[in-house]
N, C-alpha and C. Protein backbone atom coordinates (compact mmCIF):
# COMPACT_ATOMS: atom_id res chain seq x y z
N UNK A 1 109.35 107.07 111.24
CA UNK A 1 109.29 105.63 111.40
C UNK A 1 110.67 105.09 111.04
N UNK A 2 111.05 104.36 111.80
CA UNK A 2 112.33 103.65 111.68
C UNK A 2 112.41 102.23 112.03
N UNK A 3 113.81 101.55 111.74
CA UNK A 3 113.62 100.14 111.78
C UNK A 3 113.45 99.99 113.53
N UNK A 4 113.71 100.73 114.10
CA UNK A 4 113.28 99.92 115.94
C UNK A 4 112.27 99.95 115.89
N UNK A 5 111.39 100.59 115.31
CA UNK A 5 110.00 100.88 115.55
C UNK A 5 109.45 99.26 115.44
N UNK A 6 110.19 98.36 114.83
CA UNK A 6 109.35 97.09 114.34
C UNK A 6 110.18 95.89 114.81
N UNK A 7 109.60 94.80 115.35
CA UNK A 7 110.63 93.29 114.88
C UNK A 7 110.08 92.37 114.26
N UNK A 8 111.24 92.36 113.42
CA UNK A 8 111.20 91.71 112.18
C UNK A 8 112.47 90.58 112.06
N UNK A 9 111.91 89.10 112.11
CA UNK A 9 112.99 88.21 111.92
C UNK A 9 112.51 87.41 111.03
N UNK A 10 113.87 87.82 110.28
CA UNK A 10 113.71 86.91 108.71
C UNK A 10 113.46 85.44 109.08
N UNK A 11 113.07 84.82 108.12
CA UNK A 11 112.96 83.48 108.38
C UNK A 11 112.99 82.99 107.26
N UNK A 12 113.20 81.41 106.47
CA UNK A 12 113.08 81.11 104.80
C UNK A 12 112.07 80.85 104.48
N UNK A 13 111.72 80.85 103.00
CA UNK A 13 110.33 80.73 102.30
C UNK A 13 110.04 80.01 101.70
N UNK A 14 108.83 79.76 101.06
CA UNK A 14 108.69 78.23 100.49
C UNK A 14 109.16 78.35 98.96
N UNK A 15 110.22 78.58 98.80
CA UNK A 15 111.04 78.30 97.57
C UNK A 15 111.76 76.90 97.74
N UNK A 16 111.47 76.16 98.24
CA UNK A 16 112.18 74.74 98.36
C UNK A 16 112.61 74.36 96.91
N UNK A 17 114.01 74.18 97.60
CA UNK A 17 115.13 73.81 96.57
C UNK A 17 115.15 72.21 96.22
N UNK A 18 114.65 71.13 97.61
CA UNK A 18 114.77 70.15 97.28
C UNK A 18 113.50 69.09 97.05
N UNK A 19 113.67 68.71 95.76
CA UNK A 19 112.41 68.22 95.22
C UNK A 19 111.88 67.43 96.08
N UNK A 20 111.94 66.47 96.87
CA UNK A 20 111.07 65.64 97.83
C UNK A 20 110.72 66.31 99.17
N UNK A 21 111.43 67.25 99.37
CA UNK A 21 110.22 68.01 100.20
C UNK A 21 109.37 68.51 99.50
N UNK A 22 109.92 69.45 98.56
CA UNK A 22 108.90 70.28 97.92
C UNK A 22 107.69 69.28 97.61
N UNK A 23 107.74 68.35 96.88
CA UNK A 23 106.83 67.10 96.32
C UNK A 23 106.01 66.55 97.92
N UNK A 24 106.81 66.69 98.95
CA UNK A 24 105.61 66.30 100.01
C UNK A 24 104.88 67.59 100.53
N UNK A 25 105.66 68.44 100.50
CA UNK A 25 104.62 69.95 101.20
C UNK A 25 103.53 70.39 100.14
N UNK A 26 103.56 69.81 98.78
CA UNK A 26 102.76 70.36 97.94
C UNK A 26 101.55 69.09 98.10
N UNK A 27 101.96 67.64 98.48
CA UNK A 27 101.32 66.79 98.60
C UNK A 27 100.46 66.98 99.87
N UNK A 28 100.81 67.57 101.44
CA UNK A 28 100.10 67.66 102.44
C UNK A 28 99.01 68.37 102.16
N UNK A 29 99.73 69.80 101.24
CA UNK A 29 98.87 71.29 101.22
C UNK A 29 97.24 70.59 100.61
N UNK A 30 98.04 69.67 99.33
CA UNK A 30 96.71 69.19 98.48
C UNK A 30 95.48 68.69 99.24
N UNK A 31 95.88 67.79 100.43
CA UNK A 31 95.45 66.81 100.74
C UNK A 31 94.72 67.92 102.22
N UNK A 32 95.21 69.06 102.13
CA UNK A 32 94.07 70.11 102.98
C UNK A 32 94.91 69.79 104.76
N UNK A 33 96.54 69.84 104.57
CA UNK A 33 96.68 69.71 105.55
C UNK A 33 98.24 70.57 105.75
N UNK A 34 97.62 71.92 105.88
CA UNK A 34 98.50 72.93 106.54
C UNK A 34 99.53 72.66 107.18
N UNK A 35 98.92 72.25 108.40
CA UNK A 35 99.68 72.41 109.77
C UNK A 35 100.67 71.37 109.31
N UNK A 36 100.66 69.96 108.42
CA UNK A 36 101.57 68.93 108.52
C UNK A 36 102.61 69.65 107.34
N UNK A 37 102.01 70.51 106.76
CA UNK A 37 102.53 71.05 105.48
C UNK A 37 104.02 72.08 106.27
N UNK A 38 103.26 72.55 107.19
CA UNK A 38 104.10 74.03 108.20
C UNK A 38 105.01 73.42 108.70
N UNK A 39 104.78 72.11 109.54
CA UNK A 39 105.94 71.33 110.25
C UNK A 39 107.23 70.58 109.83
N UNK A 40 106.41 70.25 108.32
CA UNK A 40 107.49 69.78 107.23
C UNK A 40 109.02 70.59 107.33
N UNK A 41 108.39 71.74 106.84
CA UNK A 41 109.60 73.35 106.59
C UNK A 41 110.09 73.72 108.07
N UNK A 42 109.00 73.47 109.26
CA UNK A 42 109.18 74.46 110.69
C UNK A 42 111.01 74.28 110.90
N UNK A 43 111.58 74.83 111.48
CA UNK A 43 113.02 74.87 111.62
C UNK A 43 113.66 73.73 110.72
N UNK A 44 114.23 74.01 109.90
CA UNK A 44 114.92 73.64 109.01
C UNK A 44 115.59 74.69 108.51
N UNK A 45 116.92 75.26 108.76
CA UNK A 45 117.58 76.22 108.45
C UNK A 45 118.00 75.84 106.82
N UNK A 46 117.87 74.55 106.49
CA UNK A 46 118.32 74.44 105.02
C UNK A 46 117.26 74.96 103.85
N UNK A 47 116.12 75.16 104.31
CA UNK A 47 114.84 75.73 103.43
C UNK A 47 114.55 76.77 103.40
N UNK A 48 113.68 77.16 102.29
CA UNK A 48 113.84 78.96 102.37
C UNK A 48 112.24 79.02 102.33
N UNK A 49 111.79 79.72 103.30
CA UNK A 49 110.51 79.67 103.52
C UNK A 49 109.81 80.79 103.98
N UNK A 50 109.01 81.42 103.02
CA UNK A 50 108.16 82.71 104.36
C UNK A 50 107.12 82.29 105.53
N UNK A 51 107.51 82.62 106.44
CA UNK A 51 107.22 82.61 107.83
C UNK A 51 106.02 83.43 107.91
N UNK A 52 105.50 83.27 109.59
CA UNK A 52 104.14 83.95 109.82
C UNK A 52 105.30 85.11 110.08
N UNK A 53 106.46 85.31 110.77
CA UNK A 53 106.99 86.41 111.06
C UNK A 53 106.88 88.02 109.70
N UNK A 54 106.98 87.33 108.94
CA UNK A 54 107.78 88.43 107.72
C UNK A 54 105.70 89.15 107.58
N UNK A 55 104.43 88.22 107.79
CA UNK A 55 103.25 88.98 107.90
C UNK A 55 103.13 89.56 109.28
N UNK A 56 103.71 89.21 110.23
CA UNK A 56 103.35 89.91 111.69
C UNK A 56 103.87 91.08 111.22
N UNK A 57 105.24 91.34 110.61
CA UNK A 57 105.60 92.21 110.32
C UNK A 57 105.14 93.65 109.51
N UNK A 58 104.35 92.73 108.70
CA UNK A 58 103.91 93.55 107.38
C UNK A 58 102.52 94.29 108.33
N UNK A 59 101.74 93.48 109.02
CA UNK A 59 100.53 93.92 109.86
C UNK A 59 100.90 94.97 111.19
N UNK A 60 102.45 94.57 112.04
CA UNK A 60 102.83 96.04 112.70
C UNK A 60 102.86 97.25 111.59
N UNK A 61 103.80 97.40 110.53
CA UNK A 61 103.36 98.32 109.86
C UNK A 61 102.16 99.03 109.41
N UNK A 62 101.18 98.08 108.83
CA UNK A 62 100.16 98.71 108.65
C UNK A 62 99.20 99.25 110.08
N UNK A 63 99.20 98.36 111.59
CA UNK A 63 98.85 99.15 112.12
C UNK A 63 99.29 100.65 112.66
N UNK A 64 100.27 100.39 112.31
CA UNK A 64 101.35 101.95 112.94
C UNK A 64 100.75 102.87 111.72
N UNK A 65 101.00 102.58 110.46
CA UNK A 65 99.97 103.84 109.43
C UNK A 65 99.02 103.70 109.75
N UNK A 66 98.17 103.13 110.56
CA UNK A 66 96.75 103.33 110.71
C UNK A 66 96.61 104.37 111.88
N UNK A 67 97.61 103.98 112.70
CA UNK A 67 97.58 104.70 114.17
C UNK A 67 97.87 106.04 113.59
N UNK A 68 98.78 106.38 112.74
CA UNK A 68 99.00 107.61 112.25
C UNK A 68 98.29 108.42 111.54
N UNK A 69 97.65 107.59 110.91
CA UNK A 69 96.79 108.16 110.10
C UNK A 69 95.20 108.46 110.03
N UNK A 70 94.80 107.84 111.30
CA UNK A 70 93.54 108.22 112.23
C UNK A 70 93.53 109.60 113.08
N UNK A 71 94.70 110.04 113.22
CA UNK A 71 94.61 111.68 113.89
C UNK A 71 94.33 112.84 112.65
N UNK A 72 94.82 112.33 111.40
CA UNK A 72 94.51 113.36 110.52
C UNK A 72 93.29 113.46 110.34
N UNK A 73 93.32 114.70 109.95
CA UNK A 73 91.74 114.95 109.10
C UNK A 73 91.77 115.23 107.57
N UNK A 74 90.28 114.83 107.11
CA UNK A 74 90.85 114.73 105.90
C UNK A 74 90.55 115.58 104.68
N UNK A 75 91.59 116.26 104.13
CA UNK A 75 91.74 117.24 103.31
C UNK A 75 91.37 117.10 101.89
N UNK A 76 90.65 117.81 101.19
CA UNK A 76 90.22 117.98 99.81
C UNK A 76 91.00 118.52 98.62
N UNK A 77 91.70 118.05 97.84
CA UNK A 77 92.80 118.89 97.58
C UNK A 77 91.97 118.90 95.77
N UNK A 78 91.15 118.25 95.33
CA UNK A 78 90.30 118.60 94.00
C UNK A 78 89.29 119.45 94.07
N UNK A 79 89.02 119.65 92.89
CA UNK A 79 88.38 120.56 92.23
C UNK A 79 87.63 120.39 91.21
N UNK A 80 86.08 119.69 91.17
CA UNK A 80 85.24 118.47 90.75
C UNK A 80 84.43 120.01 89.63
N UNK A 81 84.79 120.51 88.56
CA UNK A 81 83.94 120.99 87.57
C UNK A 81 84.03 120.87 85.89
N UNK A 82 82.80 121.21 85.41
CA UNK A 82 83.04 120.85 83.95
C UNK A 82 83.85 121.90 83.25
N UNK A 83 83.74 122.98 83.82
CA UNK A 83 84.42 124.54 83.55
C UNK A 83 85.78 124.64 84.14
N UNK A 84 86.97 125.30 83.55
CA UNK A 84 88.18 125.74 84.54
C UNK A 84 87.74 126.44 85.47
N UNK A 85 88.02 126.15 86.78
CA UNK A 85 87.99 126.74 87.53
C UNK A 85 89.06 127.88 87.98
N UNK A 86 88.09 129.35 88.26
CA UNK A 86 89.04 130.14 88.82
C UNK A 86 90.01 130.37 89.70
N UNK A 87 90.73 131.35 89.99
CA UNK A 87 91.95 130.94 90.70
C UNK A 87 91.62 131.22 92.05
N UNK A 88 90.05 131.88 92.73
CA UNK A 88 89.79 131.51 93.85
C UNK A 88 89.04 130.11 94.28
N UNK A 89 88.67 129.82 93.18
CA UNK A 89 87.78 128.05 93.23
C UNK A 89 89.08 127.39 94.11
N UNK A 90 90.22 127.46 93.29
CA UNK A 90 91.61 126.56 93.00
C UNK A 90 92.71 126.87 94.10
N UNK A 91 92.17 128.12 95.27
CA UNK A 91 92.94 128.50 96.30
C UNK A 91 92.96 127.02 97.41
N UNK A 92 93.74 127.03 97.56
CA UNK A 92 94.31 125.78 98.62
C UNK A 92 94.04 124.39 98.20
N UNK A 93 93.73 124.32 96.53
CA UNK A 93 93.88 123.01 96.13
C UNK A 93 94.94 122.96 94.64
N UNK A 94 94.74 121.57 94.60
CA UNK A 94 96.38 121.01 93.40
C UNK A 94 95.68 120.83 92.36
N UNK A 95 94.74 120.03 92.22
CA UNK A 95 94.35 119.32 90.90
C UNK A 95 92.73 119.75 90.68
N UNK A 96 92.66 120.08 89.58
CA UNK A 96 91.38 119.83 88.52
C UNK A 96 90.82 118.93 88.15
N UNK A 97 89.38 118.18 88.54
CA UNK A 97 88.97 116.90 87.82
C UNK A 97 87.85 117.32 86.84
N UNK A 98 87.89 116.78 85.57
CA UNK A 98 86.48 117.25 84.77
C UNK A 98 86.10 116.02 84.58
N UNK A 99 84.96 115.64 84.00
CA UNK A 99 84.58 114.05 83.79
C UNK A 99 84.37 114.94 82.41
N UNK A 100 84.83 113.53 81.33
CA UNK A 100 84.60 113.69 80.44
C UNK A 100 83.68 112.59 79.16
């Protein structure tokens, strides 16, 4: 996996630096109004704001490990007893679990 695999454009986040926006986007959000809240920040290169981009992003990734990780099958690598287990129990696995 590499960076072509994805696009990803930064965009700014809601760290607003300047108090009367910040004081109205926190005032829209209150008042249950997103979208006027989103338009406030929408292009304004002077604000630093996370974008839907930087989650589209985060969600290509996770579908690409999903895509990848649906062909495997899935391997047992413990060894679930109250006793040490012998060293044929322990053939083709890593770890020992005992409950204690």
């Amino acid at each position: 996996m590499n960076n072509e695999d994805f696009n990803y454009i930064p965009r700014s986040a809601a760290r607003l630096r300047n108090r009367d926006i910040s004081d109205q986007h926190k005032a829209l959000l209150k008042a249950g109004n997103p979208a006027g809240a989103a338009d406030l920040i929408k292009n304004r290169p002077d604000l630093e704001a996370f974008s839907a981009s930087l989650f589209n992003f985060i969600e290509q990734k996770l579908v690409f490990i999903e895509q990848q990780l649906s062909g495997k099958t899935r391997e047992i690598y413990n060894v679930y007893s109250d006793t040490e287990p012998s060293s044929e129990e322990m053939e083709g696995k890593f770890f020992w679990n005992k409950e204690y």
